[in-house]
N, C-alpha and C. Protein backbone atom coordinates (compact mmCIF):
# COMPACT_ATOMS: atom_id res chain seq x y z
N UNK A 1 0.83 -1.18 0.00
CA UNK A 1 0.00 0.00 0.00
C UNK A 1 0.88 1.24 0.00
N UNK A 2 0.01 2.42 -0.67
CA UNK A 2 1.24 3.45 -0.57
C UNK A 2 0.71 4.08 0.67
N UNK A 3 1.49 4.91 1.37
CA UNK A 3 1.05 5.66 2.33
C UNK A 3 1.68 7.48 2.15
N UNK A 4 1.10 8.58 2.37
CA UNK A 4 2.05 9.48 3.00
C UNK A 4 2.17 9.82 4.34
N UNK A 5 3.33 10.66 4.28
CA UNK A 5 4.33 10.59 5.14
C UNK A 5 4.34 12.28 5.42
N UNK A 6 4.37 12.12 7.08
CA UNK A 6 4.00 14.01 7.59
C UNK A 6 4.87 13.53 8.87
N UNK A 7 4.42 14.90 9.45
CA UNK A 7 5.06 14.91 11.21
C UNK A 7 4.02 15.62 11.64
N UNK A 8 4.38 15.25 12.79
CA UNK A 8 3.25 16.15 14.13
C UNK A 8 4.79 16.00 14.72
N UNK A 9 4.75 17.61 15.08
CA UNK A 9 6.20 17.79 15.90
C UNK A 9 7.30 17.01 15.03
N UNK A 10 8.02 16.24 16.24
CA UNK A 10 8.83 15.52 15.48
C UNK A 10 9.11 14.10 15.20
N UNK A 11 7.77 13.51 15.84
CA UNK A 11 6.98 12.80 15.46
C UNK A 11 6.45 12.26 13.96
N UNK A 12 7.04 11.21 13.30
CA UNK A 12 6.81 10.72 11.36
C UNK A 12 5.40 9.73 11.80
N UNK A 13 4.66 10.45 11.34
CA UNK A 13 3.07 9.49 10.85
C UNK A 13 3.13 9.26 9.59
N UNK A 14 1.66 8.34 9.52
CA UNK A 14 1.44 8.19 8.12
C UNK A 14 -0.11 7.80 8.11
N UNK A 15 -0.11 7.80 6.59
CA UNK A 15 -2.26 7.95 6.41
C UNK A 15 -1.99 7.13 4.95
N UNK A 16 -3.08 6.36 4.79
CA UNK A 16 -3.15 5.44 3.66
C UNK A 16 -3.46 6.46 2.56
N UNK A 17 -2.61 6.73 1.29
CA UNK A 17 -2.90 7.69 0.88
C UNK A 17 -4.34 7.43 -0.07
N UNK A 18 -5.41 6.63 0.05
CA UNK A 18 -5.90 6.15 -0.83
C UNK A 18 -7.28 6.91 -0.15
N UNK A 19 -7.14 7.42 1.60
CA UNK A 19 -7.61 8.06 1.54
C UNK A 19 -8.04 9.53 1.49
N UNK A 20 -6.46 9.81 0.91
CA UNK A 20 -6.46 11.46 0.69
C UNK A 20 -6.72 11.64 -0.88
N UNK A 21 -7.97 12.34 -1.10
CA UNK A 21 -8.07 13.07 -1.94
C UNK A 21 -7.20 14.43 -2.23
N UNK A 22 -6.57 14.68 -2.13
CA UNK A 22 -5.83 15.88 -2.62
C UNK A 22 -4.60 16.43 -1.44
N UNK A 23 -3.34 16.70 -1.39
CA UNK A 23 -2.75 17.79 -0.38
C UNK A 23 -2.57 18.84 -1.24
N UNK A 24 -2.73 19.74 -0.33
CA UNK A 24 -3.33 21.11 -0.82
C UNK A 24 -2.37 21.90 0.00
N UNK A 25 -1.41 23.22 -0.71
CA UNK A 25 -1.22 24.33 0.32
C UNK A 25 -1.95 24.85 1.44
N UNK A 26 -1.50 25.23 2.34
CA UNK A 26 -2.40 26.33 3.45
C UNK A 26 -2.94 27.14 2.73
N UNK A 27 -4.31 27.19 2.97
CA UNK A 27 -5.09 28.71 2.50
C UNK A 27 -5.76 29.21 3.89
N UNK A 28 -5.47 30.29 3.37
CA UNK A 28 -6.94 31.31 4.49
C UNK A 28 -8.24 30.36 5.06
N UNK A 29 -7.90 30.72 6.63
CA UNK A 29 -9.01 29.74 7.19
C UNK A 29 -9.76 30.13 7.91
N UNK A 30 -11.51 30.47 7.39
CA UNK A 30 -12.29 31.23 8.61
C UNK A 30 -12.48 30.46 10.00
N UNK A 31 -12.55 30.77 10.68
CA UNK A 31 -12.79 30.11 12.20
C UNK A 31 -14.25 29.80 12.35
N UNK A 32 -14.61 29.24 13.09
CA UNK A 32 -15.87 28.22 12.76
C UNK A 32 -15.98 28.63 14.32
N UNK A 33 -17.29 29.88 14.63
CA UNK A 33 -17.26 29.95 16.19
C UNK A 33 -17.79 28.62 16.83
N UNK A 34 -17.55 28.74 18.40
CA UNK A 34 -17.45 27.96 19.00
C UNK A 34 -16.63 26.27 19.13
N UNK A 35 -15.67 26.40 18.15
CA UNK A 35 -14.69 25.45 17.47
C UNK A 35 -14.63 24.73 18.71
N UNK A 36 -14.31 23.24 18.96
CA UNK A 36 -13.55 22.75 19.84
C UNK A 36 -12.19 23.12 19.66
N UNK A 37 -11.59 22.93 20.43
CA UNK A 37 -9.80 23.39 20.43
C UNK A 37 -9.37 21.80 19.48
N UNK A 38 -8.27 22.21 18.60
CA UNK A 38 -8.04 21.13 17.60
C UNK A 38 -8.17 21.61 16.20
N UNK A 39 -10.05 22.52 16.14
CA UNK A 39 -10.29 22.58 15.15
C UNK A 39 -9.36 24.35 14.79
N UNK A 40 -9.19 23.89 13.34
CA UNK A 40 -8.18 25.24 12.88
C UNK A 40 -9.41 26.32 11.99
N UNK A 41 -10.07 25.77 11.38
CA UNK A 41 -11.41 26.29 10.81
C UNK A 41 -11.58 25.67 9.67
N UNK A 42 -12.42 26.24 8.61
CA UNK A 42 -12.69 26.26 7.45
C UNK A 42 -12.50 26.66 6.03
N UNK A 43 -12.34 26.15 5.05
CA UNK A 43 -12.32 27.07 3.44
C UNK A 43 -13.10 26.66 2.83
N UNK A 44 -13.26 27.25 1.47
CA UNK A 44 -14.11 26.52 0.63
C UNK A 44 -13.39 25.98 -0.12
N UNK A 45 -13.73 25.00 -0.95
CA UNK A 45 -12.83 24.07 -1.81
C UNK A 45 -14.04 23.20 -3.39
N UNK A 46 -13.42 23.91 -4.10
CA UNK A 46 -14.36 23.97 -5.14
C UNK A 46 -16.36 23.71 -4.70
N UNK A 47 -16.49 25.19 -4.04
CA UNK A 47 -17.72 25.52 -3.63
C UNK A 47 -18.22 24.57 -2.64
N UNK A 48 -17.51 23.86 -1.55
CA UNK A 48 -17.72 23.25 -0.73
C UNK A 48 -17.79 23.85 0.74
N UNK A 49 -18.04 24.04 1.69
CA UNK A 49 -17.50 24.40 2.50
C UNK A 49 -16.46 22.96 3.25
N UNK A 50 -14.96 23.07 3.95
CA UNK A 50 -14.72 21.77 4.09
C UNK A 50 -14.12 22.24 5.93
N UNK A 51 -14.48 21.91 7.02
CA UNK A 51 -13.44 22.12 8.18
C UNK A 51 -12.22 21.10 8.47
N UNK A 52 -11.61 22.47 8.66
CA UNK A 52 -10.17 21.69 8.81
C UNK A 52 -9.41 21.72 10.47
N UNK A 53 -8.95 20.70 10.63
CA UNK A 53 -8.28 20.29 12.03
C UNK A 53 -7.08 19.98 12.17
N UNK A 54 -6.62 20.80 12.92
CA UNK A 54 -4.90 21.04 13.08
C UNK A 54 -4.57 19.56 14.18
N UNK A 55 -3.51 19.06 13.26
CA UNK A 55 -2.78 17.48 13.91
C UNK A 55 -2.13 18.04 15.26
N UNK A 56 -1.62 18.84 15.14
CA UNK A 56 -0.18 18.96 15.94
C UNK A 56 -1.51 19.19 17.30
N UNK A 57 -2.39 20.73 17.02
CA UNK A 57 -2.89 21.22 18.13
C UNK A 57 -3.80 19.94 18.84
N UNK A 58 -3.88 18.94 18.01
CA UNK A 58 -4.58 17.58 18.19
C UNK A 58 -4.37 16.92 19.55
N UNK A 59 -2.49 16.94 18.87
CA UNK A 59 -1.79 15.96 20.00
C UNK A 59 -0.95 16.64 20.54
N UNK A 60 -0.78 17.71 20.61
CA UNK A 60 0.59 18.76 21.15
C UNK A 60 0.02 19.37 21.57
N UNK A 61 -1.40 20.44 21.28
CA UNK A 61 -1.59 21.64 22.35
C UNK A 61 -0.81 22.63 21.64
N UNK A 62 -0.33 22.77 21.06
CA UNK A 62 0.07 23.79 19.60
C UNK A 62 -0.54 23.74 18.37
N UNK A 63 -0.46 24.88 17.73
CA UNK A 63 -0.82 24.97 16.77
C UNK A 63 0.58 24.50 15.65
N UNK A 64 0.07 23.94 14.37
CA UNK A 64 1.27 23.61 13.66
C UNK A 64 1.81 24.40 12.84
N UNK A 65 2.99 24.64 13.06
CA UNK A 65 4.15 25.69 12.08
C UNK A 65 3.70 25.92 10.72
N UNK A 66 3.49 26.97 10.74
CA UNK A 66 3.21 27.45 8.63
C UNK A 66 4.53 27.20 8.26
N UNK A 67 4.91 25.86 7.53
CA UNK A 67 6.14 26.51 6.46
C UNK A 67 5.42 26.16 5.33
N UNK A 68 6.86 26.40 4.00
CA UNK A 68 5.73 25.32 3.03
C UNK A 68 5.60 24.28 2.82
N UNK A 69 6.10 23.30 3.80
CA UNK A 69 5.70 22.12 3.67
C UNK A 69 4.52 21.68 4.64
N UNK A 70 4.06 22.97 5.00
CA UNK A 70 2.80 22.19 5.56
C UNK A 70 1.69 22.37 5.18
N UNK A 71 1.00 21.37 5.16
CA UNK A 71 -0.39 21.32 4.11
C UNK A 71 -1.85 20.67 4.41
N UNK A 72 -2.72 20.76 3.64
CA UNK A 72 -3.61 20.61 4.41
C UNK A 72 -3.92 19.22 4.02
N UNK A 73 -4.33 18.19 3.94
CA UNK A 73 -4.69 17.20 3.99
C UNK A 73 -6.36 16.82 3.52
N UNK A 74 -6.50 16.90 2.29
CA UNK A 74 -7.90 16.69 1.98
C UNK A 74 -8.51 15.05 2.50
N UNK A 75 -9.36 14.71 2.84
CA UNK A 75 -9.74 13.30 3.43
C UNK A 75 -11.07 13.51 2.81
N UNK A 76 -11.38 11.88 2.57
CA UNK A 76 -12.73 11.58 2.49
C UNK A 76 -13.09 10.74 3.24
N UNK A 77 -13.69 11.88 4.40
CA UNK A 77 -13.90 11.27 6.13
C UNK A 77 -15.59 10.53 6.09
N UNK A 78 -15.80 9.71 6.84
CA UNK A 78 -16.92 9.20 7.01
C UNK A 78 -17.56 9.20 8.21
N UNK A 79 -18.34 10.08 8.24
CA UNK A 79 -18.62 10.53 9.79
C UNK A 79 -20.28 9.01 10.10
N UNK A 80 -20.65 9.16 8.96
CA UNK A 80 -21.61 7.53 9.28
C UNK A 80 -21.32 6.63 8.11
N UNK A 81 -21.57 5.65 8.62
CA UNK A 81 -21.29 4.75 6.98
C UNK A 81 -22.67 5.02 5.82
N UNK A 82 -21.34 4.64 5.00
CA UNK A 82 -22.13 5.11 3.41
C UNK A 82 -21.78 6.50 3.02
N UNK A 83 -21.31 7.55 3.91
CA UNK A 83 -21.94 8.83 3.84
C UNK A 83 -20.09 9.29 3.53
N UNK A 84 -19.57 9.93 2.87
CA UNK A 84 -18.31 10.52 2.65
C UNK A 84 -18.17 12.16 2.47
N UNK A 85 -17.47 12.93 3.45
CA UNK A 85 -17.50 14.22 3.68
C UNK A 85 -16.21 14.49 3.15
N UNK A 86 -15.91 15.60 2.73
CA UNK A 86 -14.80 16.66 3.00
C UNK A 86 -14.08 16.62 4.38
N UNK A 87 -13.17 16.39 4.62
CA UNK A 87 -12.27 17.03 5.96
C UNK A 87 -10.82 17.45 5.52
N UNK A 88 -10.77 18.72 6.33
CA UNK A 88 -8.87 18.80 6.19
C UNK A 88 -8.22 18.86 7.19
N UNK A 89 -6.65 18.02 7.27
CA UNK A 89 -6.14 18.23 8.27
C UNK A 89 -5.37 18.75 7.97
N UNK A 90 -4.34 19.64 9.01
CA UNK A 90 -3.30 20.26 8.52
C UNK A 90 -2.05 19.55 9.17
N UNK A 91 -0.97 19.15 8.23
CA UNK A 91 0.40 18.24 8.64
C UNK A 91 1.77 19.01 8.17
N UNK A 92 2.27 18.71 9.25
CA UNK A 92 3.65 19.48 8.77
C UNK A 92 4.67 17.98 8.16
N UNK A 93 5.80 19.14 6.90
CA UNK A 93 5.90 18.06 6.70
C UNK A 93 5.39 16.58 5.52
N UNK A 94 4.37 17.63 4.93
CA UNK A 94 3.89 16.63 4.36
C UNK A 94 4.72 16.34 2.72
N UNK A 95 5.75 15.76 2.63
CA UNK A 95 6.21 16.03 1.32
C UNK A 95 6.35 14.50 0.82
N UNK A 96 6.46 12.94 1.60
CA UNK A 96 6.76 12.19 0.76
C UNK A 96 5.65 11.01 1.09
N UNK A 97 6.31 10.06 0.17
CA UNK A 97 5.03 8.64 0.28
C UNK A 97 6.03 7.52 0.76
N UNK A 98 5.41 6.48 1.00
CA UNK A 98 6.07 5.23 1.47
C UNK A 98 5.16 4.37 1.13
N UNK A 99 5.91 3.22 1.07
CA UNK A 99 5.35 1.69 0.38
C UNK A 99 5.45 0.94 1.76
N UNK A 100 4.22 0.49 2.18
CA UNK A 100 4.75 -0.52 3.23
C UNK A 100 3.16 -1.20 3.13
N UNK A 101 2.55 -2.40 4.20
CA UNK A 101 2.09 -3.56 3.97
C UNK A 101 1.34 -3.22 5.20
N UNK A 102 -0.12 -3.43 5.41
CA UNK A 102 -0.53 -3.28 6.89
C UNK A 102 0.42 -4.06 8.36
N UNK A 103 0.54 -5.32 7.61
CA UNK A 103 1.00 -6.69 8.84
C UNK A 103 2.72 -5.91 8.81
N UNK A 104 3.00 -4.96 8.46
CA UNK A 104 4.57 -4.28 8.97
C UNK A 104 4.18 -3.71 10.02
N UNK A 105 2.82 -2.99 10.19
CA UNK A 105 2.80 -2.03 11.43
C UNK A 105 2.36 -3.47 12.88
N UNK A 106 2.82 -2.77 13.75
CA UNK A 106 2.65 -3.25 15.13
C UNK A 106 2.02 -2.45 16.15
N UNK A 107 1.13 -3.26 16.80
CA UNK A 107 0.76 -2.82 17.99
C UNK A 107 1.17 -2.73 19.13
N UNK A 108 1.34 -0.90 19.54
CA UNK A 108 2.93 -0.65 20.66
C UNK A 108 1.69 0.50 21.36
N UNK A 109 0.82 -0.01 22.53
CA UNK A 109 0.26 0.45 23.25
C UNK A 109 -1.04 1.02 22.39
N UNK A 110 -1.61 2.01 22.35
CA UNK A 110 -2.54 2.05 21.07
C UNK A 110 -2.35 2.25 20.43
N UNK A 111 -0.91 2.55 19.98
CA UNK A 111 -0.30 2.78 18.40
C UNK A 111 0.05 2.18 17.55
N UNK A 112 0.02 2.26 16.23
CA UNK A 112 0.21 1.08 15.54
C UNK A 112 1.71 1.58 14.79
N UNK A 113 2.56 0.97 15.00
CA UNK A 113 4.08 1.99 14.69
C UNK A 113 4.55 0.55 13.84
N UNK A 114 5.85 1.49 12.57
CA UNK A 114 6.38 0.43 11.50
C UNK A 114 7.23 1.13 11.67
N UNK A 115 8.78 0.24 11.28
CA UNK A 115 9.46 0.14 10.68
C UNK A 115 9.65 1.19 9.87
N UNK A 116 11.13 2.20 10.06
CA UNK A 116 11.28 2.89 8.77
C UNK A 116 12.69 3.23 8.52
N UNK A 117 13.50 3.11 7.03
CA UNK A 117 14.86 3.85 7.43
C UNK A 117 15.22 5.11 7.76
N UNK A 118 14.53 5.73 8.16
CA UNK A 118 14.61 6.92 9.17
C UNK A 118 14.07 6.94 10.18
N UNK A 119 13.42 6.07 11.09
CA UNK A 119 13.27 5.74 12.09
C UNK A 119 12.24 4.94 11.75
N UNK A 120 10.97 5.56 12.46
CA UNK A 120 9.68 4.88 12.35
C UNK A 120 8.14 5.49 12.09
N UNK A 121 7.14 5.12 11.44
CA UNK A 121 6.22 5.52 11.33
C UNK A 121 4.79 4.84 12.24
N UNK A 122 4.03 6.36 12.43
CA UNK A 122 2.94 5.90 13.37
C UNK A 122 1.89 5.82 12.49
N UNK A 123 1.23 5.08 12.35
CA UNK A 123 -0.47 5.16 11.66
C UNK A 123 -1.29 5.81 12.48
N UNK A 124 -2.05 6.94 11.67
CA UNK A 124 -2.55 8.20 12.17
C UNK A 124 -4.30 7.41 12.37
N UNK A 125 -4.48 6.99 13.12
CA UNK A 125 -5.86 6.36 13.59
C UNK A 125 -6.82 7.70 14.18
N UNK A 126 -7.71 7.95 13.16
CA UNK A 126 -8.21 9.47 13.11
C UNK A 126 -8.85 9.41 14.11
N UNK A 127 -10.04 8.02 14.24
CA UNK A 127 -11.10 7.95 15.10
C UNK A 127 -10.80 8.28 16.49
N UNK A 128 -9.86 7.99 16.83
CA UNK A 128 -8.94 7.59 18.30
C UNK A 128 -8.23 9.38 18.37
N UNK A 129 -7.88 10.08 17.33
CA UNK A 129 -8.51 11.51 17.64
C UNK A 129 -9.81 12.32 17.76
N UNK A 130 -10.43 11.56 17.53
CA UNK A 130 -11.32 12.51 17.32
C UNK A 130 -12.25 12.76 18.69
N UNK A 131 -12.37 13.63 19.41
CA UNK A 131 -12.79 14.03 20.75
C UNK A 131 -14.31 13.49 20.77
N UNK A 132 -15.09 13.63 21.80
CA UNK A 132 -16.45 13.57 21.48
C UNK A 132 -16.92 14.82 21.01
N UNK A 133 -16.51 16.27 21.47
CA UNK A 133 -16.91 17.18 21.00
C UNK A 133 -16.34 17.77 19.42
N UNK A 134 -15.68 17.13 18.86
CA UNK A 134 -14.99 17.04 17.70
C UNK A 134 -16.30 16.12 16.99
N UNK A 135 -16.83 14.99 17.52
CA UNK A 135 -17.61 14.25 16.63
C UNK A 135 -18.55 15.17 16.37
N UNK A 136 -18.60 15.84 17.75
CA UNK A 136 -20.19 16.56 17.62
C UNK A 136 -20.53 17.91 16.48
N UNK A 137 -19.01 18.35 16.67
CA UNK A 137 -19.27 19.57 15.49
C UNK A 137 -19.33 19.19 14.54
N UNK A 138 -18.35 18.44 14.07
CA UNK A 138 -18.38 17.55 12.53
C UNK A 138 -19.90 17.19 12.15
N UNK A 139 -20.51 16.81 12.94
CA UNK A 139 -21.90 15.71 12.64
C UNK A 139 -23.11 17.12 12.55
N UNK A 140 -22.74 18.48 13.46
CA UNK A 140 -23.78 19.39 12.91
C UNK A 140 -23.32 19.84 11.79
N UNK A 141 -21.74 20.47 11.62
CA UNK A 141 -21.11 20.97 10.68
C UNK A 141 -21.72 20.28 9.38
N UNK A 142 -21.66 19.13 8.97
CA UNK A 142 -22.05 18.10 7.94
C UNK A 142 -23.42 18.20 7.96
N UNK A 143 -24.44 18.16 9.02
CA UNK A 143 -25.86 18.37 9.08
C UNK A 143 -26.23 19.45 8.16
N UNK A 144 -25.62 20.52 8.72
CA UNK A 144 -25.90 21.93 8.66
C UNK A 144 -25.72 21.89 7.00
N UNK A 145 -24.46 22.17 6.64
CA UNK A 145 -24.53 21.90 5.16
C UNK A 145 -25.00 21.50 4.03
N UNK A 146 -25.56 19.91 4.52
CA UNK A 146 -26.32 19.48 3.73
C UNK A 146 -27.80 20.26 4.04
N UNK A 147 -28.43 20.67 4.52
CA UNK A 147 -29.81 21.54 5.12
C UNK A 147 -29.39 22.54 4.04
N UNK A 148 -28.63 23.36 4.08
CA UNK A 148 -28.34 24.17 3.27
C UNK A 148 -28.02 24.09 1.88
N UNK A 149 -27.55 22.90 1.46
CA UNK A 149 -27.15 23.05 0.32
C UNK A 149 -28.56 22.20 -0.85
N UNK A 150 -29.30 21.67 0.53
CA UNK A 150 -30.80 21.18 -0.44
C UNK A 150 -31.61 22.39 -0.31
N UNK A 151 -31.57 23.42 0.88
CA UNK A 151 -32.16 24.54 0.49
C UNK A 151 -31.95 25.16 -0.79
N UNK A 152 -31.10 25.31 -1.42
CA UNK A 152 -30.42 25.79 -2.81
C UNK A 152 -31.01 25.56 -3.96
């Protein structure tokens, strides 16, 4: 499988790239009041609205460094089955891919960590971020939208 390859801190993850639809530069991001902490905000993305959630502030309690290698991470998140949303995350770092096999990664406390010649990679297990109040905005955020966009 291919995967890419980011950091949180200094920390090397990785995400099956099969489910990123697109990495994308940083763009301008409105803030989405009442955000849980995590969330970085929103853009539009070919007339979508999509919210996006900062990794680092995820698992660090920081926000993640603008360089240009950090980017946003288009996903096609599934907040219920059947149903496929827009999400972005933002990863520093995000510049390469890797080839590796699920049965390489291991289970090292709840992490699932592989093998790498630069050290090692963590599999970024979204669900296991995602807060309860993180589910909850997502699930109106996604509500809300669709209400709106059949209003149209």
């Amino acid at each position: 499988m291919l995967f890419l390859v980011f950091q949180v801190g200094a920390d090397r993850y990785t995400l099956e790239a099969a489910r990123v639809s697109e990495v994308l530069a940083m763009v301008e991001l409105r803030k989405i009041a009442g955000a849980p902490v995590g969330t970085a905000g929103e853009f539009d993305y070919r007339g979508e609205p999509v919210p996006v959630l900062d990794l680092c502030q995820l698992t660090l309690g920081r926000p993640s460094n603008l360089r240009l290698s950090t980017r946003i991470l288009l996903l096609r998140h599934e907040p219920q089955p059947g149903v496929q949303k827009p999400l972005g995350l933002i990863a520093e770092h995000a510049t390469e891919l890797a080839r590796k096999s699920l049965g390489e990664f291991n289970s090292v406390g709840d992490a699932l960590i592989a093998p790498d010649p630069r050290g090692r990679l963590r599999l970024l297990q979204l669900d296991k971020l995602l807060t309860p109040e993180l589910r909850d905005l997502l699930a109106v955020y996604y509500f809300t939208q669709t209400l709106e966009a059949d209003a149209v």
